[in-house]
C-alpha atoms as a PDB file:
ATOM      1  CA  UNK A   1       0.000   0.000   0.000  1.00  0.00           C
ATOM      2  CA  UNK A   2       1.398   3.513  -0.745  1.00  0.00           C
ATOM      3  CA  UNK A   3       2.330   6.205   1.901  1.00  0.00           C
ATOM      4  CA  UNK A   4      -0.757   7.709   1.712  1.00  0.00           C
ATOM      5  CA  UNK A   5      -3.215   5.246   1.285  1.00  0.00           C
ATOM      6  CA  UNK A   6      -6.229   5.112   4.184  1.00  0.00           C
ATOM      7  CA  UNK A   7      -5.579   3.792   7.228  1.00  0.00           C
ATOM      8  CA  UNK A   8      -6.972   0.115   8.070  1.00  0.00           C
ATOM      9  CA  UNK A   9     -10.188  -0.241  10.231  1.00  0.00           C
ATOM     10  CA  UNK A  10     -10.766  -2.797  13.007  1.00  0.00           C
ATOM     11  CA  UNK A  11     -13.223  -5.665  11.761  1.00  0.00           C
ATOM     12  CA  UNK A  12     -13.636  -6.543  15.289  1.00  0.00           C
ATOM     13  CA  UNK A  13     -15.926 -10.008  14.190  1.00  0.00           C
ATOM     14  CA  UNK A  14     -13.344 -11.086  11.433  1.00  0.00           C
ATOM     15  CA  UNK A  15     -10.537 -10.348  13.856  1.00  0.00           C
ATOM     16  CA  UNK A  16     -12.011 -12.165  16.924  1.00  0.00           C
ATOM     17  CA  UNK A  17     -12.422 -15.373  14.501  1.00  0.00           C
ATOM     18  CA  UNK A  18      -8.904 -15.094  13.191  1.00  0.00           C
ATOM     19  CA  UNK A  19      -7.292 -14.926  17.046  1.00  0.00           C
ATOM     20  CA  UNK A  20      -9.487 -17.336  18.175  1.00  0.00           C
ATOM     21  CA  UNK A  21      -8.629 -19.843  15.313  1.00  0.00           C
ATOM     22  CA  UNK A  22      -4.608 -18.949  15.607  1.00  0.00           C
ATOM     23  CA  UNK A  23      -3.760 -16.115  17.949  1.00  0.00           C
ATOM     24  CA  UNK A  24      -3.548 -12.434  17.361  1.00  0.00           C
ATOM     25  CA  UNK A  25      -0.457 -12.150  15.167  1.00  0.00           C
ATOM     26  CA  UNK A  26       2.911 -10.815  16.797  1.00  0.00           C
ATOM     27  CA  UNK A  27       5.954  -9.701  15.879  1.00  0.00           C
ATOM     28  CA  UNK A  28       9.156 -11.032  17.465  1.00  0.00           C
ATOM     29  CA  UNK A  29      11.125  -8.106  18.399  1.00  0.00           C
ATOM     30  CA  UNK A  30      13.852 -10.490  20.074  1.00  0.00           C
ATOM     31  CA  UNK A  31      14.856 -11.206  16.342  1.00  0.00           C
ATOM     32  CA  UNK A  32      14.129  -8.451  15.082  1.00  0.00           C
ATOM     33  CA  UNK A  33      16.762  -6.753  17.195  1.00  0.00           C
ATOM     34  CA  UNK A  34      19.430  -8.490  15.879  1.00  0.00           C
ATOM     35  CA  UNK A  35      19.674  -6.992  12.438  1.00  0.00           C
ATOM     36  CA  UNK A  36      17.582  -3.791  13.030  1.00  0.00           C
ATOM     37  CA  UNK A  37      20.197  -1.423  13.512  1.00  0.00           C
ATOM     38  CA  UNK A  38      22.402  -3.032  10.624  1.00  0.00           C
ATOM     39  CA  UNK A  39      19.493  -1.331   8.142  1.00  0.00           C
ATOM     40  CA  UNK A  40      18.727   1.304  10.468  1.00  0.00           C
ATOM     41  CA  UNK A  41      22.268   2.239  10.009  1.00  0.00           C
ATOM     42  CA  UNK A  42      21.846   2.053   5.839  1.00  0.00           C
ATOM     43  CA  UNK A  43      18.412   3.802   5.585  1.00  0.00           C
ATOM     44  CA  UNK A  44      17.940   7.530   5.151  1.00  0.00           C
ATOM     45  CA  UNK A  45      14.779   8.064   6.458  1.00  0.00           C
ATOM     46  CA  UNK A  46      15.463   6.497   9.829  1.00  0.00           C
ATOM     47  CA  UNK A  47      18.801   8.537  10.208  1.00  0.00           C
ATOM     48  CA  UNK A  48      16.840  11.426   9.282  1.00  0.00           C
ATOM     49  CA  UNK A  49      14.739  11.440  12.261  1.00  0.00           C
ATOM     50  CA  UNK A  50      17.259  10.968  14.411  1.00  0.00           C
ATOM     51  CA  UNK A  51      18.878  13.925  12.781  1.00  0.00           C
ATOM     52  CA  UNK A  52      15.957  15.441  13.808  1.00  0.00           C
ATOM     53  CA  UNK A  53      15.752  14.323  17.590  1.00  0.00           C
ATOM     54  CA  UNK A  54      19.396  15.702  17.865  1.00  0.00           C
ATOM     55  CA  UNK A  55      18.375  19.274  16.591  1.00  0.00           C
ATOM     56  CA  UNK A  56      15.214  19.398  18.937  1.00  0.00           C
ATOM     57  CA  UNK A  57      16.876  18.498  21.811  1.00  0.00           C
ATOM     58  CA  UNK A  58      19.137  21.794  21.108  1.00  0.00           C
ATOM     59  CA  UNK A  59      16.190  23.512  21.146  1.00  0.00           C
ATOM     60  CA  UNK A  60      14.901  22.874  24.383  1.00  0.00           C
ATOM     61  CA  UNK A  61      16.223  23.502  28.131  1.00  0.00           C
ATOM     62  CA  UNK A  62      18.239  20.391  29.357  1.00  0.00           C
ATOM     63  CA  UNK A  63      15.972  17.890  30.923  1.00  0.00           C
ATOM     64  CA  UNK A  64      16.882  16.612  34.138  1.00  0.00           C
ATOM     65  CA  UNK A  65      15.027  13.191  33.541  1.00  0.00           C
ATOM     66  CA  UNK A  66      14.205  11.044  29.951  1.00  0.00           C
ATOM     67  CA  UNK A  67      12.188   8.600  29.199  1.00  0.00           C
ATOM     68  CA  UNK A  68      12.553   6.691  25.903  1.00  0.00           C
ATOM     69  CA  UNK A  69       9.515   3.911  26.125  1.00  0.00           C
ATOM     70  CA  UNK A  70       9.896   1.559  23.532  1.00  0.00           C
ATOM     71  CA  UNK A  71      13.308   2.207  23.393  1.00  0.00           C
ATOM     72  CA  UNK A  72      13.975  -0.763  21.307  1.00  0.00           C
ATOM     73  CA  UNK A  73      18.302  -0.812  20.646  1.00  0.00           C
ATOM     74  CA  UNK A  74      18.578   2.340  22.226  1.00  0.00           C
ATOM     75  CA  UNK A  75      19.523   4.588  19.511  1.00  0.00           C
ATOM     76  CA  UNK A  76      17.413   7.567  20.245  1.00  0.00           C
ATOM     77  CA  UNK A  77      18.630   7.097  24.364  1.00  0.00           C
ATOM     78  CA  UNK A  78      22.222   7.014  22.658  1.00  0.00           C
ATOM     79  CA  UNK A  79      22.210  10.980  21.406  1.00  0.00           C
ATOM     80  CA  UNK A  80      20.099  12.087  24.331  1.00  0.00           C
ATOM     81  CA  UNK A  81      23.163  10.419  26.666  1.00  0.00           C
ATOM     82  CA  UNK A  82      25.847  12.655  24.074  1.00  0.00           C
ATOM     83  CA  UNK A  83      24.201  15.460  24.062  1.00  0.00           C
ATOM     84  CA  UNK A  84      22.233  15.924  27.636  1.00  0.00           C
ATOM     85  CA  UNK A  85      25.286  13.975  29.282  1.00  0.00           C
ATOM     86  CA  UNK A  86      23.998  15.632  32.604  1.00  0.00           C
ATOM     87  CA  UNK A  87      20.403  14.267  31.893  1.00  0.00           C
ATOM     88  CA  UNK A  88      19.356  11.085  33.886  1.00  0.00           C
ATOM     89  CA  UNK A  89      18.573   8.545  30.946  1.00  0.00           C
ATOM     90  CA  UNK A  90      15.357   5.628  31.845  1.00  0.00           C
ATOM     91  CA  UNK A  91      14.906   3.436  29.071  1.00  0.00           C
ATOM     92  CA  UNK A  92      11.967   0.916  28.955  1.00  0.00           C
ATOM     93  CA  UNK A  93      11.063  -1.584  26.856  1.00  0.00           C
ATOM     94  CA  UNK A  94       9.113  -4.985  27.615  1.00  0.00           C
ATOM     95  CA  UNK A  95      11.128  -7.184  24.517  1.00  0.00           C
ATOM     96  CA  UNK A  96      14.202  -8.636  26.447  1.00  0.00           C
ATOM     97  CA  UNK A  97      16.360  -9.140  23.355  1.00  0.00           C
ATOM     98  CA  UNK A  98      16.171  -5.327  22.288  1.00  0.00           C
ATOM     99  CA  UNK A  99      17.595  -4.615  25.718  1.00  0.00           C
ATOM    100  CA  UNK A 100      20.295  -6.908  25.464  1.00  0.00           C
ATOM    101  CA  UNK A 101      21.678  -5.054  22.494  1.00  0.00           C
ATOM    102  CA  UNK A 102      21.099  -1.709  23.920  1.00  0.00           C
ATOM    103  CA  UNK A 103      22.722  -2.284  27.006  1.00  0.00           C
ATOM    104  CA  UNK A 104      25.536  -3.460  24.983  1.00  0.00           C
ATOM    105  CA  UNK A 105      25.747  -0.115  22.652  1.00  0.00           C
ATOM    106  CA  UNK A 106      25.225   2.197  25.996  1.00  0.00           C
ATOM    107  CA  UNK A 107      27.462   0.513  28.336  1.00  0.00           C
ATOM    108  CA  UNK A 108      29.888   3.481  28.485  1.00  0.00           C
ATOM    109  CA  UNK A 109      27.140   5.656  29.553  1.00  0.00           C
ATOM    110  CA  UNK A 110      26.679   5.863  33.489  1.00  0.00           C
ATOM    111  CA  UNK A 111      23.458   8.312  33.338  1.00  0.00           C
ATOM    112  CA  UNK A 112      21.195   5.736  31.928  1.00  0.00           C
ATOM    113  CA  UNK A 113      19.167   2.721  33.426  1.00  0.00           C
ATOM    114  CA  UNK A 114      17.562   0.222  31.327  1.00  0.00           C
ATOM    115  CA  UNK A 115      14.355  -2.069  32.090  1.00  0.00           C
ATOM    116  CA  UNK A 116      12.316  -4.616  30.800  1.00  0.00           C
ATOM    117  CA  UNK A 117       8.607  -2.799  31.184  1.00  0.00           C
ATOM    118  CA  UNK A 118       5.866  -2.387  29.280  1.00  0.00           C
ATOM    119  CA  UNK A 119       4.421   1.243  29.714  1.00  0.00           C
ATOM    120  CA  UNK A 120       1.430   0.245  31.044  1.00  0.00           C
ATOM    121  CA  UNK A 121       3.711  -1.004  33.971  1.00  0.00           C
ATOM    122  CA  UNK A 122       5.847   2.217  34.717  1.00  0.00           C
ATOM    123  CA  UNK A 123       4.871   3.765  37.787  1.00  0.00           C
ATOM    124  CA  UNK A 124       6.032   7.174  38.281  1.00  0.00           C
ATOM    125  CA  UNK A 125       3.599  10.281  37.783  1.00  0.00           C
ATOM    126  CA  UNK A 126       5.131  13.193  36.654  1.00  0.00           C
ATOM    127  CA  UNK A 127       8.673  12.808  36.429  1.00  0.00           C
ATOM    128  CA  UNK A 128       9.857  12.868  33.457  1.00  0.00           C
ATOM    129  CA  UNK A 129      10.838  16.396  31.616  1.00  0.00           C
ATOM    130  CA  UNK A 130      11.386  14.682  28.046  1.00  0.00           C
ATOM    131  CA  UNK A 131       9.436  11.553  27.214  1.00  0.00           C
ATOM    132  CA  UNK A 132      10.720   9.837  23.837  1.00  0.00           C
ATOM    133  CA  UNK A 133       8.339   7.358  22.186  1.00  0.00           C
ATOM    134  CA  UNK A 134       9.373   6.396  18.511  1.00  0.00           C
ATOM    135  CA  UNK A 135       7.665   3.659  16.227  1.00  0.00           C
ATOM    136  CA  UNK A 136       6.276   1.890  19.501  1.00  0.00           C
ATOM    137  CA  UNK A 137       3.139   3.500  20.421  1.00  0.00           C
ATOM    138  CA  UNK A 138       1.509   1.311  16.821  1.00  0.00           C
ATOM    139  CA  UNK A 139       2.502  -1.870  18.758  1.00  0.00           C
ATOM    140  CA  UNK A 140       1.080  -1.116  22.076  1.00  0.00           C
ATOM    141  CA  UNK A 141      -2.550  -2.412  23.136  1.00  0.00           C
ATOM    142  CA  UNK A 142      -5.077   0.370  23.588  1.00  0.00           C
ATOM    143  CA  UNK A 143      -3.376   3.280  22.109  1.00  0.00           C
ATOM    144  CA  UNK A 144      -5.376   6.172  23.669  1.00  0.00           C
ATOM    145  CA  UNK A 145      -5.017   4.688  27.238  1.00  0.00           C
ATOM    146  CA  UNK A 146      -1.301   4.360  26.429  1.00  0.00           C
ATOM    147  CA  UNK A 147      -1.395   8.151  25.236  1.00  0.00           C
ATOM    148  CA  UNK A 148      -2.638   9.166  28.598  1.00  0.00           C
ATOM    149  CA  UNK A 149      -0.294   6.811  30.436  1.00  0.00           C
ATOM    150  CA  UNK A 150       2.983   8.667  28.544  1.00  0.00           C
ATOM    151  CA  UNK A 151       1.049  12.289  29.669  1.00  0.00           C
ATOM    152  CA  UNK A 152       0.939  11.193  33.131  1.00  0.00           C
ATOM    153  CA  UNK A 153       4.589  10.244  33.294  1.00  0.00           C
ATOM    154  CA  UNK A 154       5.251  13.950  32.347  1.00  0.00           C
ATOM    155  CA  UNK A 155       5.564  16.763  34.606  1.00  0.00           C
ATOM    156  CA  UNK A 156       3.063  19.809  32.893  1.00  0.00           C
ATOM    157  CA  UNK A 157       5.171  21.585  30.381  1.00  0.00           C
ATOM    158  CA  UNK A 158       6.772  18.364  29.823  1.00  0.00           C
ATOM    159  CA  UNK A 159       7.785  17.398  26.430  1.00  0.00           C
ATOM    160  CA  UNK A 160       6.857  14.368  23.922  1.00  0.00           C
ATOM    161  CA  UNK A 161       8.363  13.155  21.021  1.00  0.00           C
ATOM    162  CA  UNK A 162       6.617  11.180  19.516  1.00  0.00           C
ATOM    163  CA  UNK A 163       7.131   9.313  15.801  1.00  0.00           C
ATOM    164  CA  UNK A 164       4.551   6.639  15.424  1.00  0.00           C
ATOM    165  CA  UNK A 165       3.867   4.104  12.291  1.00  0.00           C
ATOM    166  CA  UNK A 166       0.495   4.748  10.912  1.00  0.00           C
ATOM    167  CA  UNK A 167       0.209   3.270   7.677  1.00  0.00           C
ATOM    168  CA  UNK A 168       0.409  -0.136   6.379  1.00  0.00           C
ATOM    169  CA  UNK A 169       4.450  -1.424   6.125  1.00  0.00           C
ATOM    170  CA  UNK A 170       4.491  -1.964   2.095  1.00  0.00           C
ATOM    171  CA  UNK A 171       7.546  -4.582   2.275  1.00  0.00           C
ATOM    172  CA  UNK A 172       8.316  -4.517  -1.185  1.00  0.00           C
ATOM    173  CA  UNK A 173       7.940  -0.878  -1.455  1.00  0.00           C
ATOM    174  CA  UNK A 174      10.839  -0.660   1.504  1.00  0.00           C
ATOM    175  CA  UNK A 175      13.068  -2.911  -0.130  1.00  0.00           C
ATOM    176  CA  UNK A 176      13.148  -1.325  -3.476  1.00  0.00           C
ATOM    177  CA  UNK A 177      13.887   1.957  -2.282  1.00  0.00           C
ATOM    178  CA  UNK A 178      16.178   0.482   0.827  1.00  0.00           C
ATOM    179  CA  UNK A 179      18.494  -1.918  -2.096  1.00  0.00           C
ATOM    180  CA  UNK A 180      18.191   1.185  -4.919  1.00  0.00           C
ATOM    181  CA  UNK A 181      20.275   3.162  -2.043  1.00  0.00           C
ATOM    182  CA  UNK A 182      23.038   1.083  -1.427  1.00  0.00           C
ATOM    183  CA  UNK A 183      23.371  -0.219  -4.715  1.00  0.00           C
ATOM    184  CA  UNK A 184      24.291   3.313  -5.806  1.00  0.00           C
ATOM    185  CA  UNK A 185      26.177   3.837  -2.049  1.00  0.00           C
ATOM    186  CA  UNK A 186      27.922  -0.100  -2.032  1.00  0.00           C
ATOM    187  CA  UNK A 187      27.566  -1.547  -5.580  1.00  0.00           C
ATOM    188  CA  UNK A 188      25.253  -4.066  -6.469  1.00  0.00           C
ATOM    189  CA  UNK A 189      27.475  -6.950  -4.223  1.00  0.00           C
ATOM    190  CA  UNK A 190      27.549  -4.645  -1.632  1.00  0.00           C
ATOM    191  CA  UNK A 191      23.838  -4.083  -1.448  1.00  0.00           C
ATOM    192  CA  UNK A 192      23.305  -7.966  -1.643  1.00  0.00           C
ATOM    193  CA  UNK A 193      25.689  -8.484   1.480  1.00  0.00           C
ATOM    194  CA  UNK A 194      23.781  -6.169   3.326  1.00  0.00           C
ATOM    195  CA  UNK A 195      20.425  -7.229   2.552  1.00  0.00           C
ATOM    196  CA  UNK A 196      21.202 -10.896   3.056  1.00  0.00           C
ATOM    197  CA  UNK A 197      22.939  -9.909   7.231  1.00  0.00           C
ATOM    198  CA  UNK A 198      19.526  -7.801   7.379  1.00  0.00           C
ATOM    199  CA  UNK A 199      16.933 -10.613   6.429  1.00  0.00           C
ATOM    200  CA  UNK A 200      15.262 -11.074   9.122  1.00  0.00           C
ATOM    201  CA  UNK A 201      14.022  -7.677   9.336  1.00  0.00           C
ATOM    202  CA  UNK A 202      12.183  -8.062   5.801  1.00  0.00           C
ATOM    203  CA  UNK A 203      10.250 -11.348   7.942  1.00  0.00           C
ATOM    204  CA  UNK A 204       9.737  -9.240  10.551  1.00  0.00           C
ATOM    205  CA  UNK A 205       7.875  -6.547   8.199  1.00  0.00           C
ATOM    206  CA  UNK A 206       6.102  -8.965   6.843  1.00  0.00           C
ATOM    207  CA  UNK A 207       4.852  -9.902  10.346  1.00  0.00           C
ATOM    208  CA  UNK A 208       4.213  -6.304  11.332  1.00  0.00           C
ATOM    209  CA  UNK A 209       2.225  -5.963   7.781  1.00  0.00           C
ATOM    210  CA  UNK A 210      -0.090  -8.805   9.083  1.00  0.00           C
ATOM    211  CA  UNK A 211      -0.720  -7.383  12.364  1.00  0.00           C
ATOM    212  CA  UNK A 212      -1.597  -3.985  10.904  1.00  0.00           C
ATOM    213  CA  UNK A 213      -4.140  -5.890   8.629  1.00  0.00           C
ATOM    214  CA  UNK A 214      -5.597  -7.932  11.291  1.00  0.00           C
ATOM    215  CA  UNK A 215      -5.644  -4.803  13.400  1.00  0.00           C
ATOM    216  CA  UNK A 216      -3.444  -6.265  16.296  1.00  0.00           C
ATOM    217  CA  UNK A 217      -1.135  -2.958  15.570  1.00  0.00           C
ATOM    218  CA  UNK A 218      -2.722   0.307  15.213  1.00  0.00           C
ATOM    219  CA  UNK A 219      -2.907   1.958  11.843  1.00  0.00           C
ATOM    220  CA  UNK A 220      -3.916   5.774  11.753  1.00  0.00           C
ATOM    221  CA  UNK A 221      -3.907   9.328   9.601  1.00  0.00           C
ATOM    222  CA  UNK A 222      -1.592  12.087  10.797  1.00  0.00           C
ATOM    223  CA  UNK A 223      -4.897  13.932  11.836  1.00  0.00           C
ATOM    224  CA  UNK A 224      -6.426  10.436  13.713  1.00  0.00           C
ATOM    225  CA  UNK A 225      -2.949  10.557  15.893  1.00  0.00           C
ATOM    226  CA  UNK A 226      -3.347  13.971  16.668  1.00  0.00           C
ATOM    227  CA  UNK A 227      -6.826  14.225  17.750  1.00  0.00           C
ATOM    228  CA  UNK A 228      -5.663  11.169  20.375  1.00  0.00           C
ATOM    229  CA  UNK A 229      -2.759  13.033  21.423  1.00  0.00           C
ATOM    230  CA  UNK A 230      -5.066  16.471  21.849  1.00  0.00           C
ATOM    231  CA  UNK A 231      -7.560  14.057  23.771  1.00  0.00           C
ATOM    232  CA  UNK A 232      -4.716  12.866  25.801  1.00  0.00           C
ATOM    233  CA  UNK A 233      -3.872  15.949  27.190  1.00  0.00           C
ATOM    234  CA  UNK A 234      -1.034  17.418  24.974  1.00  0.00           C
ATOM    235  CA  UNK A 235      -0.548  20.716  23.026  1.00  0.00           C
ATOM    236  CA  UNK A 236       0.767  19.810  19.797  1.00  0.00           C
ATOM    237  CA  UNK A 237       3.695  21.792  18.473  1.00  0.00           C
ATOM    238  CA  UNK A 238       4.828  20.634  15.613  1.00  0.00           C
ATOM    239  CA  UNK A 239       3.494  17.838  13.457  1.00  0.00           C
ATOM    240  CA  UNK A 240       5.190  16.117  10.057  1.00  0.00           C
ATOM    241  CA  UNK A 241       4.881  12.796   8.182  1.00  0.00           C
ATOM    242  CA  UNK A 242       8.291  11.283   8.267  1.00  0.00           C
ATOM    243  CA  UNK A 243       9.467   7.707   6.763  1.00  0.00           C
ATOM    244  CA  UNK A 244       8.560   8.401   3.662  1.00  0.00           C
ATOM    245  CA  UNK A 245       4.888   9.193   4.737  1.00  0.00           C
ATOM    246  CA  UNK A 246       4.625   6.133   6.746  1.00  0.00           C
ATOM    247  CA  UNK A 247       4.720   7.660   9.775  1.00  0.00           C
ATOM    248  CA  UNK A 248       4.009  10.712  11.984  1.00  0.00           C
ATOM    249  CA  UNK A 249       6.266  12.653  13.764  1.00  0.00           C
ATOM    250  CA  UNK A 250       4.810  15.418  16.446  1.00  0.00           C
ATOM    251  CA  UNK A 251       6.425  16.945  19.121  1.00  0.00           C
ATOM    252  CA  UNK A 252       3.955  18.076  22.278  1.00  0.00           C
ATOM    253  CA  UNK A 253       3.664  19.831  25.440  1.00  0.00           C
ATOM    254  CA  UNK A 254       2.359  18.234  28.053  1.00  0.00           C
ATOM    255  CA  UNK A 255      -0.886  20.744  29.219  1.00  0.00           C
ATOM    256  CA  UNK A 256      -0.138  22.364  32.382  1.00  0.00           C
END
């Protein structure tokens, strides 16, 4: 499906007859972990938004604590650790295997603690100064509850940022643009190599794919994630599609 075709909607009596006969489907983020920052590494569009998370943290006033829920490998913990070294650094995130490998990568940093927690799970109102929250939210059960749970881990004035997967994950759309890239960055061997270490992650699209379809994973429009984020008690302040439309990016206040 292209960037900016509708979003999915919930057939809750087809999808209760599909779990029942095999189980909601699920991605396994244990696996996925292992190759994801290997193409996170060769794609663009993810190292654009970190780009981006590095420029708007030198735009705001040095938070004194971070969360970054659904951390995953840790890369967006990684720059807040560089460049708020003074900061102290929480990430959560319930898959065990993606905080294996982050605890790996952010060993040398002593302001961060990791932990295996879902959000749901994190109890501590109004602590946070910066929450970070990038391509998890889609994943999580009950989306607007979760919404409310990241605004309550905020102090008021607190800030979100927030990129979330909204559209369907077109596999073969991703790969042609992913092996276009580093055929003309690596050569055409190069580009095999590289696709061939990062295989799994193509399964693992295709698993995310099926969830969105069965609705297991949320699917949304830019304006359907920011009426839940309004509802959830956040000011928006700036709003983009990112990932080559696939996903949103906003970055909110938390209302005082």
């Amino acid at each position: 499906m292209p960037p900016y075709a509708p979003s999915a909607k919930r057939d809750s009596s087809n999808l209760e007859r599909s779990e029942i006969a095999s189980g909601p489907v699920r991605t396994d983020w244990s696996a996925y972990s292992k190759a994801y920052d290997l193409l996170s590494k060769h794609n663009p569009e993810y190292q654009a938004i970190l780009q981006d998370f590095e420029a708007f943290l030198g735009t705001i006033e040095t938070p004194q604590v971070i969360y970054d829920i659904g951390g995953g490998t840790g890369n967006y913990t990684q720059i807040a650790a560089r460049v708020c070294s003074g900061s102290q650094i929480r990430l959560l995130e319930p898959d065990a295997g993606m905080i294996v490998t982050a605890q790996s990568k952010l060993a040398a940093h002593r302001n961060i603690e990791c932990a295996t927690i879902a959000l749901e799970d994190i109890d501590a109102p109004g602590t946070a100064d910066l929450i970070i929250c990038v391509h998890a939210l889609y994943a999580m059960p009950a989306q607007e509850q979760r919404l409310r749970d990241l605004r309550r881990l905020l102090r008021p004035g607190g800030a979100l940022y927030l990129v979330d997967l909204g559209r369907y994950m077109n596999v073969a759309d991703w790969r042609s643009y992913l092996f276009s890239h580093l055929k003309k960055k690596h050569g055409l061997v190069g580009a095999l190599r590289i696709f061939w270490h990062g295989r799994e992650i193509a399964k693992q699209n295709k698993t995310i794919l099926k969830a969105q379809q069965s609705g297991t994973y949320w699917t949304h429009s830019g304006s359907e994630l920011a009426s839940a984020v309004g509802a959830a008690g956040f000011t928006i302040v700036r709003q983009e599609a990112v990932y080559r439309g696939y996903s949103d990016l906003l970055v909110c206040e938390a209302t005082l």
